[in-house]
C-alpha atoms as a PDB file:
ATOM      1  CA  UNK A   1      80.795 120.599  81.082  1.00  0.00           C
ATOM      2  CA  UNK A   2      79.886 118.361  84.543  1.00  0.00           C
ATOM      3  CA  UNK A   3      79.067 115.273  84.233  1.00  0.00           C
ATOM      4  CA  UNK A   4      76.762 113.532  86.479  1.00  0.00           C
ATOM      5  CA  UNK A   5      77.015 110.252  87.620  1.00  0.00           C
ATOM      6  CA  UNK A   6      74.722 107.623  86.426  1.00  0.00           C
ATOM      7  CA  UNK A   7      73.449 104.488  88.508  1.00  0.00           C
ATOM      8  CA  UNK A   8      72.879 101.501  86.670  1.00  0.00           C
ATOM      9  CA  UNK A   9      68.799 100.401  87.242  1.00  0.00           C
ATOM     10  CA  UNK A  10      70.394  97.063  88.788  1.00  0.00           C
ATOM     11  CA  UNK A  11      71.642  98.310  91.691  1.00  0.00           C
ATOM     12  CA  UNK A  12      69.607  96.107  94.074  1.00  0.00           C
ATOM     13  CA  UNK A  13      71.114  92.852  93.569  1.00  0.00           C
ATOM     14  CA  UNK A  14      73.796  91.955  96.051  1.00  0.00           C
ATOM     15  CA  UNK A  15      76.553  89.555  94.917  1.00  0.00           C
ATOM     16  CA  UNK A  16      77.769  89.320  98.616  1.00  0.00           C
ATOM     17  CA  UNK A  17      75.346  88.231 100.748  1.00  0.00           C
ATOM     18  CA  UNK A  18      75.401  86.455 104.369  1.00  0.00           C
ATOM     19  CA  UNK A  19      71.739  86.800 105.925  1.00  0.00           C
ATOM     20  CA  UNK A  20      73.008  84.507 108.729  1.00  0.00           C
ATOM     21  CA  UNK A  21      75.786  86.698 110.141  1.00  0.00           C
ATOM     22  CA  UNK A  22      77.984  83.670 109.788  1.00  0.00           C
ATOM     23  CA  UNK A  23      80.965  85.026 108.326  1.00  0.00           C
ATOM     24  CA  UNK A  24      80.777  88.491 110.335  1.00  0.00           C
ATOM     25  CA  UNK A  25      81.212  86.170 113.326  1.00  0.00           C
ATOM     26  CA  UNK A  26      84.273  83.849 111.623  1.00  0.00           C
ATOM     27  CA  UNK A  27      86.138  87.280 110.881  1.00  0.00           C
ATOM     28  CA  UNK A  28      85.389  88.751 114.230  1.00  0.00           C
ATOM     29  CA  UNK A  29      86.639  85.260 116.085  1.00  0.00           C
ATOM     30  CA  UNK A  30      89.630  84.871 113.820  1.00  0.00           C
ATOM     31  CA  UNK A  31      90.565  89.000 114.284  1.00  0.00           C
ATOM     32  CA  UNK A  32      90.496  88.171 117.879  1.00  0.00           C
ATOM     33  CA  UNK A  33      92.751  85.270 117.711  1.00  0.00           C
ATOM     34  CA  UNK A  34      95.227  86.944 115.858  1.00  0.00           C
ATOM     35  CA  UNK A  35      95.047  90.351 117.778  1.00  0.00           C
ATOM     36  CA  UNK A  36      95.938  87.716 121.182  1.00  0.00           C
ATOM     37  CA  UNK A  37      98.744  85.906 119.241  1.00  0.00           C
ATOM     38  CA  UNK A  38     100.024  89.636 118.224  1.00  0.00           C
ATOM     39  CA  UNK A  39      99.517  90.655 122.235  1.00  0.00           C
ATOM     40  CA  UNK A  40     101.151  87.674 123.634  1.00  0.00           C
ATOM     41  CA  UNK A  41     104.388  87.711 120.631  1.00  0.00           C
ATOM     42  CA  UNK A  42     104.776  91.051 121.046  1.00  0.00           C
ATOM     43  CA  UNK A  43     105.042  90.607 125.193  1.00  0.00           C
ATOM     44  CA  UNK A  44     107.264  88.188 124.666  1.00  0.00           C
ATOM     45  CA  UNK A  45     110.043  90.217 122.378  1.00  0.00           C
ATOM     46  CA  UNK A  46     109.768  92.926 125.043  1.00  0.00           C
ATOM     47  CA  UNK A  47     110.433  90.705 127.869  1.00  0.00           C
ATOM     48  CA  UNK A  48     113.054  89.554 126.232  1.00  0.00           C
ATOM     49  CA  UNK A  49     114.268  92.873 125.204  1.00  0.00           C
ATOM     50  CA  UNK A  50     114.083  93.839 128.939  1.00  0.00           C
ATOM     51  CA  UNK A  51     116.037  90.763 130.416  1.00  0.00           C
ATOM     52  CA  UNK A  52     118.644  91.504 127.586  1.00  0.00           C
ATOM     53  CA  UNK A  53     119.595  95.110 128.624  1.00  0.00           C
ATOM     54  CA  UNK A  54     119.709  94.115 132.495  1.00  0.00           C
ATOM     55  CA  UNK A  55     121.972  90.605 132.046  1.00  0.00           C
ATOM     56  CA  UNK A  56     125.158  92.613 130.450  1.00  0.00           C
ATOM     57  CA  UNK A  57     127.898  91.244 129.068  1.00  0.00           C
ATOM     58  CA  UNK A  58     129.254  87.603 129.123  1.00  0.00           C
ATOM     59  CA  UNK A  59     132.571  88.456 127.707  1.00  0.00           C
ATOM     60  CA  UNK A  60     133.901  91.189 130.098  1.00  0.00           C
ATOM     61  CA  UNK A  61     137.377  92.215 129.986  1.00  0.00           C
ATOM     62  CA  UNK A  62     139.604  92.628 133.398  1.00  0.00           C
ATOM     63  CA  UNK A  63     142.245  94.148 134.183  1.00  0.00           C
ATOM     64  CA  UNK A  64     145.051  93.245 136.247  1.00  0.00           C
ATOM     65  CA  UNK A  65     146.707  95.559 138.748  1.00  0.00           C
ATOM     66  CA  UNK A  66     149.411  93.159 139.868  1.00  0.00           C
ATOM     67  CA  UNK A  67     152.606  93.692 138.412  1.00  0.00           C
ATOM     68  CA  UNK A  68     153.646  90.253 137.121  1.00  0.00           C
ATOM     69  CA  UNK A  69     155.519  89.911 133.832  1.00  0.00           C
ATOM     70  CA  UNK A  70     154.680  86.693 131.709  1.00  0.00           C
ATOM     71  CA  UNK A  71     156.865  87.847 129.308  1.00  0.00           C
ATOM     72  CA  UNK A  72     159.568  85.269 128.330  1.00  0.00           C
ATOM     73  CA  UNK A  73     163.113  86.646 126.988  1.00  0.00           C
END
């Protein structure tokens, strides 16, 4: 057996209701302030990222080719 779906008769009443479009514009500015802090962080990290791989290593071994013994008997 289908079963249809059945609408309440109330359906017109909105709980939710801005008429000014105050809160559309509050979301919208605050979207775009955290999209620019997400830009600007995540610019960051990859500059970052970037001057990391091309600095190298601090701690760098050497070696020595002269033939000098430091060893004590």
């Amino acid at each position: 057996m289908i079963r249809s779906a059945v609408v309440p008769a109330e359906t017109t009443t909105q709980v939710f209701v801005d008429s000014t479009g105050r809160r559309k514009r509050l979301v919208a500015v605050l979207g775009f302030f955290l999209a620019l802090f997400a830009t600007v962080y995540m610019a960051v990290v990859g500059a970052s990222v970037i001057q990391a791989a091309d600095s190298g290593l601090s701690t760098k071994a050497t070696v020595s080719t002269s033939s000098s013994s430091s060893s004590s008997s």
